[in-house]
PDB file of N, CA and C in Angstrom:
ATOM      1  N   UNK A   1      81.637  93.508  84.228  1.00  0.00           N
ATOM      2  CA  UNK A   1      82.950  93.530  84.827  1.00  0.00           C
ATOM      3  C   UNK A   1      83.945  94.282  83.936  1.00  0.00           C
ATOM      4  N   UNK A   2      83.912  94.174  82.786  1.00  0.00           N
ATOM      5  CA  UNK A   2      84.758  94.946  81.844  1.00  0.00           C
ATOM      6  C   UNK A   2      84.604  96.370  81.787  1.00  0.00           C
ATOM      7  N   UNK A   3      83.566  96.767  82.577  1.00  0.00           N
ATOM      8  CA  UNK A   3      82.888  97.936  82.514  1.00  0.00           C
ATOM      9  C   UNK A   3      84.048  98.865  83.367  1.00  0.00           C
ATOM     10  N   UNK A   4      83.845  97.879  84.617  1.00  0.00           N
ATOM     11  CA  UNK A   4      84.438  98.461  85.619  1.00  0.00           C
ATOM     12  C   UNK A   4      85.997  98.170  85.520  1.00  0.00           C
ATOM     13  N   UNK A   5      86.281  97.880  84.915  1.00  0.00           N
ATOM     14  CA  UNK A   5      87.601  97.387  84.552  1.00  0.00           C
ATOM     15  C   UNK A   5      88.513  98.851  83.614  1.00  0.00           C
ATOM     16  N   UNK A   6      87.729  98.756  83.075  1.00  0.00           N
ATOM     17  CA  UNK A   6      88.486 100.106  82.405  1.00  0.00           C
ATOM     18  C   UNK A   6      87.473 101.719  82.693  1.00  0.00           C
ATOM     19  N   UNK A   7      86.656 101.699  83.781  1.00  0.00           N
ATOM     20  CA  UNK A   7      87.038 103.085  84.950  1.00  0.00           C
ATOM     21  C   UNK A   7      88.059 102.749  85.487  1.00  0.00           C
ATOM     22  N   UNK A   8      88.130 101.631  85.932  1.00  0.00           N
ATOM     23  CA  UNK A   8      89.322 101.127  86.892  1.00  0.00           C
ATOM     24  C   UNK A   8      90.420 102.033  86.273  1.00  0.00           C
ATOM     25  N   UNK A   9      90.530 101.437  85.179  1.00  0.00           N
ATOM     26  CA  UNK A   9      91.942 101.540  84.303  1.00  0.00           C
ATOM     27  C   UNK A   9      92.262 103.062  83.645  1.00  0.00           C
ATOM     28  N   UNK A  10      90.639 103.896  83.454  1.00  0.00           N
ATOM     29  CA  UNK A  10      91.037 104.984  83.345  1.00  0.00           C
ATOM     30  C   UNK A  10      91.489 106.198  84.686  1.00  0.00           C
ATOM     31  N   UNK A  11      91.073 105.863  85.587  1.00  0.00           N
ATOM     32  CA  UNK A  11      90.617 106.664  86.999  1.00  0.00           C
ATOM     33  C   UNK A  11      92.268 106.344  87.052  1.00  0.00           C
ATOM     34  N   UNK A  12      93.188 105.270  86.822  1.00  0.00           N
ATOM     35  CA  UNK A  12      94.489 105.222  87.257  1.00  0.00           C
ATOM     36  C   UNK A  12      95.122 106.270  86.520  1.00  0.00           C
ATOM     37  N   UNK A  13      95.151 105.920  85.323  1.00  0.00           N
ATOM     38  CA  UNK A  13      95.916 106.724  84.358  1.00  0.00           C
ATOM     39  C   UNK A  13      95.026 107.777  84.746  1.00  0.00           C
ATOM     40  N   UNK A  14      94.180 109.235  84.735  1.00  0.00           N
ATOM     41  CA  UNK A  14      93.691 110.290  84.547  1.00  0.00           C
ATOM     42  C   UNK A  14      94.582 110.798  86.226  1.00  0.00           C
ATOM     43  N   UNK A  15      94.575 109.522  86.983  1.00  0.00           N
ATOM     44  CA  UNK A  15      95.675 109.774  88.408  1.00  0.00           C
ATOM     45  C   UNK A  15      96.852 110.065  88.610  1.00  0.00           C
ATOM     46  N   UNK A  16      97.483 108.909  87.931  1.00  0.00           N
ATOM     47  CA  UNK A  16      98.794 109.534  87.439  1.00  0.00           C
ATOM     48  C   UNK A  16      99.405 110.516  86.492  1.00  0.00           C
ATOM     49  N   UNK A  17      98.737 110.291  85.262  1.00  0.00           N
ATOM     50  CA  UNK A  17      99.273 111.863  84.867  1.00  0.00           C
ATOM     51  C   UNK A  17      98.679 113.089  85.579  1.00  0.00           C
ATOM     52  N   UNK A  18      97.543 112.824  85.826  1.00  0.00           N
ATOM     53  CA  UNK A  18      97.909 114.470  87.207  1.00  0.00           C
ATOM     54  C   UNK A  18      98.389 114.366  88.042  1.00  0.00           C
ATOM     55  N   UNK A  19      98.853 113.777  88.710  1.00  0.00           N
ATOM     56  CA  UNK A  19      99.957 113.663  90.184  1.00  0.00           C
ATOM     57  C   UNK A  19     101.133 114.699  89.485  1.00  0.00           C
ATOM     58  N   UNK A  20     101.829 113.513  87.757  1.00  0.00           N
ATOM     59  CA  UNK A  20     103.099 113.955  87.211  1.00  0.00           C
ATOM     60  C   UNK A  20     103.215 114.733  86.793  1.00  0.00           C
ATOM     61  N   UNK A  21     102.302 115.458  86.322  1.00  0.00           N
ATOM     62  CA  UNK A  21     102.317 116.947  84.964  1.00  0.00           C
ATOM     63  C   UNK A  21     102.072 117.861  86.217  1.00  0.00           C
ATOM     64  N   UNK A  22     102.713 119.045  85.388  1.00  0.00           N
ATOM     65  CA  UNK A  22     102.828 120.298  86.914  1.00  0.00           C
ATOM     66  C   UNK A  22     101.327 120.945  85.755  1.00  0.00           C
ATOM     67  N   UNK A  23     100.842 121.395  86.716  1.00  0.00           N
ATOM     68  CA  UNK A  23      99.260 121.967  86.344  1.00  0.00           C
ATOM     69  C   UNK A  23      97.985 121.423  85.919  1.00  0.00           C
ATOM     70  N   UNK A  24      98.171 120.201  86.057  1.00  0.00           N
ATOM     71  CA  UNK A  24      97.224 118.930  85.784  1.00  0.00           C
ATOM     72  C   UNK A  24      96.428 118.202  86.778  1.00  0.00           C
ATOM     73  N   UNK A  25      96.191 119.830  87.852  1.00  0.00           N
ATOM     74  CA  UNK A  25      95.653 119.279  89.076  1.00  0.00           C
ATOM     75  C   UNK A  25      93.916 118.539  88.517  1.00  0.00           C
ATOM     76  N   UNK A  26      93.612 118.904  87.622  1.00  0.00           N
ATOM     77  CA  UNK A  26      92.023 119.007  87.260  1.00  0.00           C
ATOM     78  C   UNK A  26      92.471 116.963  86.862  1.00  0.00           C
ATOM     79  N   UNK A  27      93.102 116.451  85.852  1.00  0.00           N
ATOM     80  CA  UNK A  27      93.216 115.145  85.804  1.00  0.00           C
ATOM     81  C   UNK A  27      93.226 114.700  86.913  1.00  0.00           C
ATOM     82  N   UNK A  28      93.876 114.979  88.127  1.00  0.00           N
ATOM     83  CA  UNK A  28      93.662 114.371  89.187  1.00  0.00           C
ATOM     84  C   UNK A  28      92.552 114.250  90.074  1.00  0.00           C
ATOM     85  N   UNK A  29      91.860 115.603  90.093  1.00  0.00           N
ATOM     86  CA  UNK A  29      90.191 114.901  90.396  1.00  0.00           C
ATOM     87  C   UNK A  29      89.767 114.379  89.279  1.00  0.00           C
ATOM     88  N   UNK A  30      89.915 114.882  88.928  1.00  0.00           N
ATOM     89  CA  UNK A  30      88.497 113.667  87.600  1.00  0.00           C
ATOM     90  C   UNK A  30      89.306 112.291  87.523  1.00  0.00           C
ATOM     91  N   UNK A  31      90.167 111.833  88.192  1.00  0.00           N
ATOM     92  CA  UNK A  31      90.570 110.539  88.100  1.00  0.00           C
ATOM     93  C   UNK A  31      90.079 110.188  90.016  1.00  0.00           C
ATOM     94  N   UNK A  32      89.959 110.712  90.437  1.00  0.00           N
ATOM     95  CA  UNK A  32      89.579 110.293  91.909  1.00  0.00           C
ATOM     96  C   UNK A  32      88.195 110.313  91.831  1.00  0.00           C
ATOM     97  N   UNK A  33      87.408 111.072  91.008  1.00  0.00           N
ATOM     98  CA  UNK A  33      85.645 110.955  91.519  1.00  0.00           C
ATOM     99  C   UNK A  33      85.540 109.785  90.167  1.00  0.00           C
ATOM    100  N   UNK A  34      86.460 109.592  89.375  1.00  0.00           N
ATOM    101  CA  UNK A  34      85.815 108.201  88.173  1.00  0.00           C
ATOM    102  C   UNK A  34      86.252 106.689  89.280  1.00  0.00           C
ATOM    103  N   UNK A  35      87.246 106.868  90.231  1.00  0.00           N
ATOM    104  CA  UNK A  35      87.653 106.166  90.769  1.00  0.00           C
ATOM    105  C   UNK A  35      86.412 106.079  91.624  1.00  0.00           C
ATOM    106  N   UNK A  36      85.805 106.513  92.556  1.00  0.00           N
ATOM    107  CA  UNK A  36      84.538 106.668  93.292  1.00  0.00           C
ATOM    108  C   UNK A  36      83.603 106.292  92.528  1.00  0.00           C
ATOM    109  N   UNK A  37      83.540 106.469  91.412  1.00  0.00           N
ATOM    110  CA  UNK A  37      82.075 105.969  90.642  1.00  0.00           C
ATOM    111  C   UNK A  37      82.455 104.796  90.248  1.00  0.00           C
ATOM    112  N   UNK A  38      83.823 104.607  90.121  1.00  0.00           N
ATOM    113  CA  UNK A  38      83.866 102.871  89.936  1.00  0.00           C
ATOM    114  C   UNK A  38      83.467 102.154  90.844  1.00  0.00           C
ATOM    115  N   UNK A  39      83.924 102.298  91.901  1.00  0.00           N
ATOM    116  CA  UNK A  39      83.660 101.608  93.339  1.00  0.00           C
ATOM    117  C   UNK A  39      82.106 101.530  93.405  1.00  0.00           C
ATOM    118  N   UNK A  40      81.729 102.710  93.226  1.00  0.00           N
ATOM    119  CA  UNK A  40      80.121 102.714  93.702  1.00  0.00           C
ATOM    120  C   UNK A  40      79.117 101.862  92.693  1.00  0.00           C
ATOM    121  N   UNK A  41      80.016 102.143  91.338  1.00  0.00           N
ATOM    122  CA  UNK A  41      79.354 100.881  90.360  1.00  0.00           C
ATOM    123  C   UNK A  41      79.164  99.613  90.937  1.00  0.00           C
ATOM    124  N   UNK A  42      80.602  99.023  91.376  1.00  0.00           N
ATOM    125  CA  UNK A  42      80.840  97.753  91.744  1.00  0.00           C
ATOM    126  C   UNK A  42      79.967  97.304  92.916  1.00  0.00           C
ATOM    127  N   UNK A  43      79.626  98.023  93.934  1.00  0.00           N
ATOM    128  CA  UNK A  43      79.176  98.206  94.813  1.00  0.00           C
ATOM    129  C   UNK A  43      77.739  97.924  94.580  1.00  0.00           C
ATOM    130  N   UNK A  44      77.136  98.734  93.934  1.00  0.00           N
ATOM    131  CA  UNK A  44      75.496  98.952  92.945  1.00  0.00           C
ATOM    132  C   UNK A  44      75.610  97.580  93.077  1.00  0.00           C
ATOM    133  N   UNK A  45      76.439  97.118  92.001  1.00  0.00           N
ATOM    134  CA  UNK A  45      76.181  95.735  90.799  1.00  0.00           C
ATOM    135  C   UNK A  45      76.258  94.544  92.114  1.00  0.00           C
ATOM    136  N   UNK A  46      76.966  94.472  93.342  1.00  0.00           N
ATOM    137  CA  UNK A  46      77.060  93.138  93.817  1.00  0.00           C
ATOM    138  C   UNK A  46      75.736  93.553  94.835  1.00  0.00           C
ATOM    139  N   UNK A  47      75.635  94.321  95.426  1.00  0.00           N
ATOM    140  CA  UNK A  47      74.148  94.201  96.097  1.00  0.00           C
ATOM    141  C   UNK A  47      72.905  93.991  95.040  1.00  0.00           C
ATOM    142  N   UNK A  48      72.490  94.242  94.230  1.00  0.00           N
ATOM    143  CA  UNK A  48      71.524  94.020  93.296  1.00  0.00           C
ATOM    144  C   UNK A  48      71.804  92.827  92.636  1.00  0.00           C
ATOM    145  N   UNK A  49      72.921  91.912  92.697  1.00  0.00           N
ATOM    146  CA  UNK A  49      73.658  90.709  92.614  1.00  0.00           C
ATOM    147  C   UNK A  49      72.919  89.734  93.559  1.00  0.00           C
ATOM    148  N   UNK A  50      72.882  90.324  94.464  1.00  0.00           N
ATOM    149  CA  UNK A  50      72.709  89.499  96.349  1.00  0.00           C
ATOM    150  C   UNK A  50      71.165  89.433  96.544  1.00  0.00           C
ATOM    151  N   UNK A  51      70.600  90.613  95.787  1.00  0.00           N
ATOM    152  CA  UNK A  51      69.168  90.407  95.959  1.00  0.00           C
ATOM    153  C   UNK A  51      68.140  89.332  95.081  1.00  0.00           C
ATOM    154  N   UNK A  52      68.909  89.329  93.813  1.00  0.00           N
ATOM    155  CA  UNK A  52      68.256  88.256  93.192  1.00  0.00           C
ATOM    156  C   UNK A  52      68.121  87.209  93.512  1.00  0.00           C
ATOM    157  N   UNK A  53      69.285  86.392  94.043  1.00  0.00           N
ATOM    158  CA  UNK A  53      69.461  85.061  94.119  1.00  0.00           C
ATOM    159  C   UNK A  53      67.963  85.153  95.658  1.00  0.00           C
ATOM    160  N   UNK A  54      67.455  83.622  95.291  1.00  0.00           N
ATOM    161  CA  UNK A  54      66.579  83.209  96.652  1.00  0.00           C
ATOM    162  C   UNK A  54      66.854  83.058  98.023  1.00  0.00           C
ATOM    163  N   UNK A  55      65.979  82.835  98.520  1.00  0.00           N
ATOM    164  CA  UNK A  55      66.609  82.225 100.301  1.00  0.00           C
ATOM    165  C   UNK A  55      66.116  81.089 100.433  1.00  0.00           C
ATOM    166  N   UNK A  56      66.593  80.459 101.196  1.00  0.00           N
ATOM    167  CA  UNK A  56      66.788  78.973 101.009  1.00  0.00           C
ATOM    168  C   UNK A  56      66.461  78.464 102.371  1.00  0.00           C
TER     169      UNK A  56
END
């Protein structure tokens, strides 16, 4: 969880300063596809989460 916590936290910040800086379009993707790989982490981690546990 900490993992994803600070993509989280970087994908924001690498977002906002490219939104704010004039020519800093490149921070702004690389803060939208770290943002996507966070998600898809999180995503990974709770289905492979769901598969372990038994059925009952």
């Amino acid at each position: 969880m900490v993992f994803f916590l600070v993509l989280l936290g970087s994908a924001i910040a690498l977002i906002t300063i490219g939104a704010v800086m004039d020519g800093m379009l490149y921070l702004l993707s690389t803060g939208v596809l770290l943002l996507i790989a966070a998600v898809l982490y999180l995503l990974v981690r709770s289905v492979s989460r769901s598969r372990r546990r038994p059925a009952h």
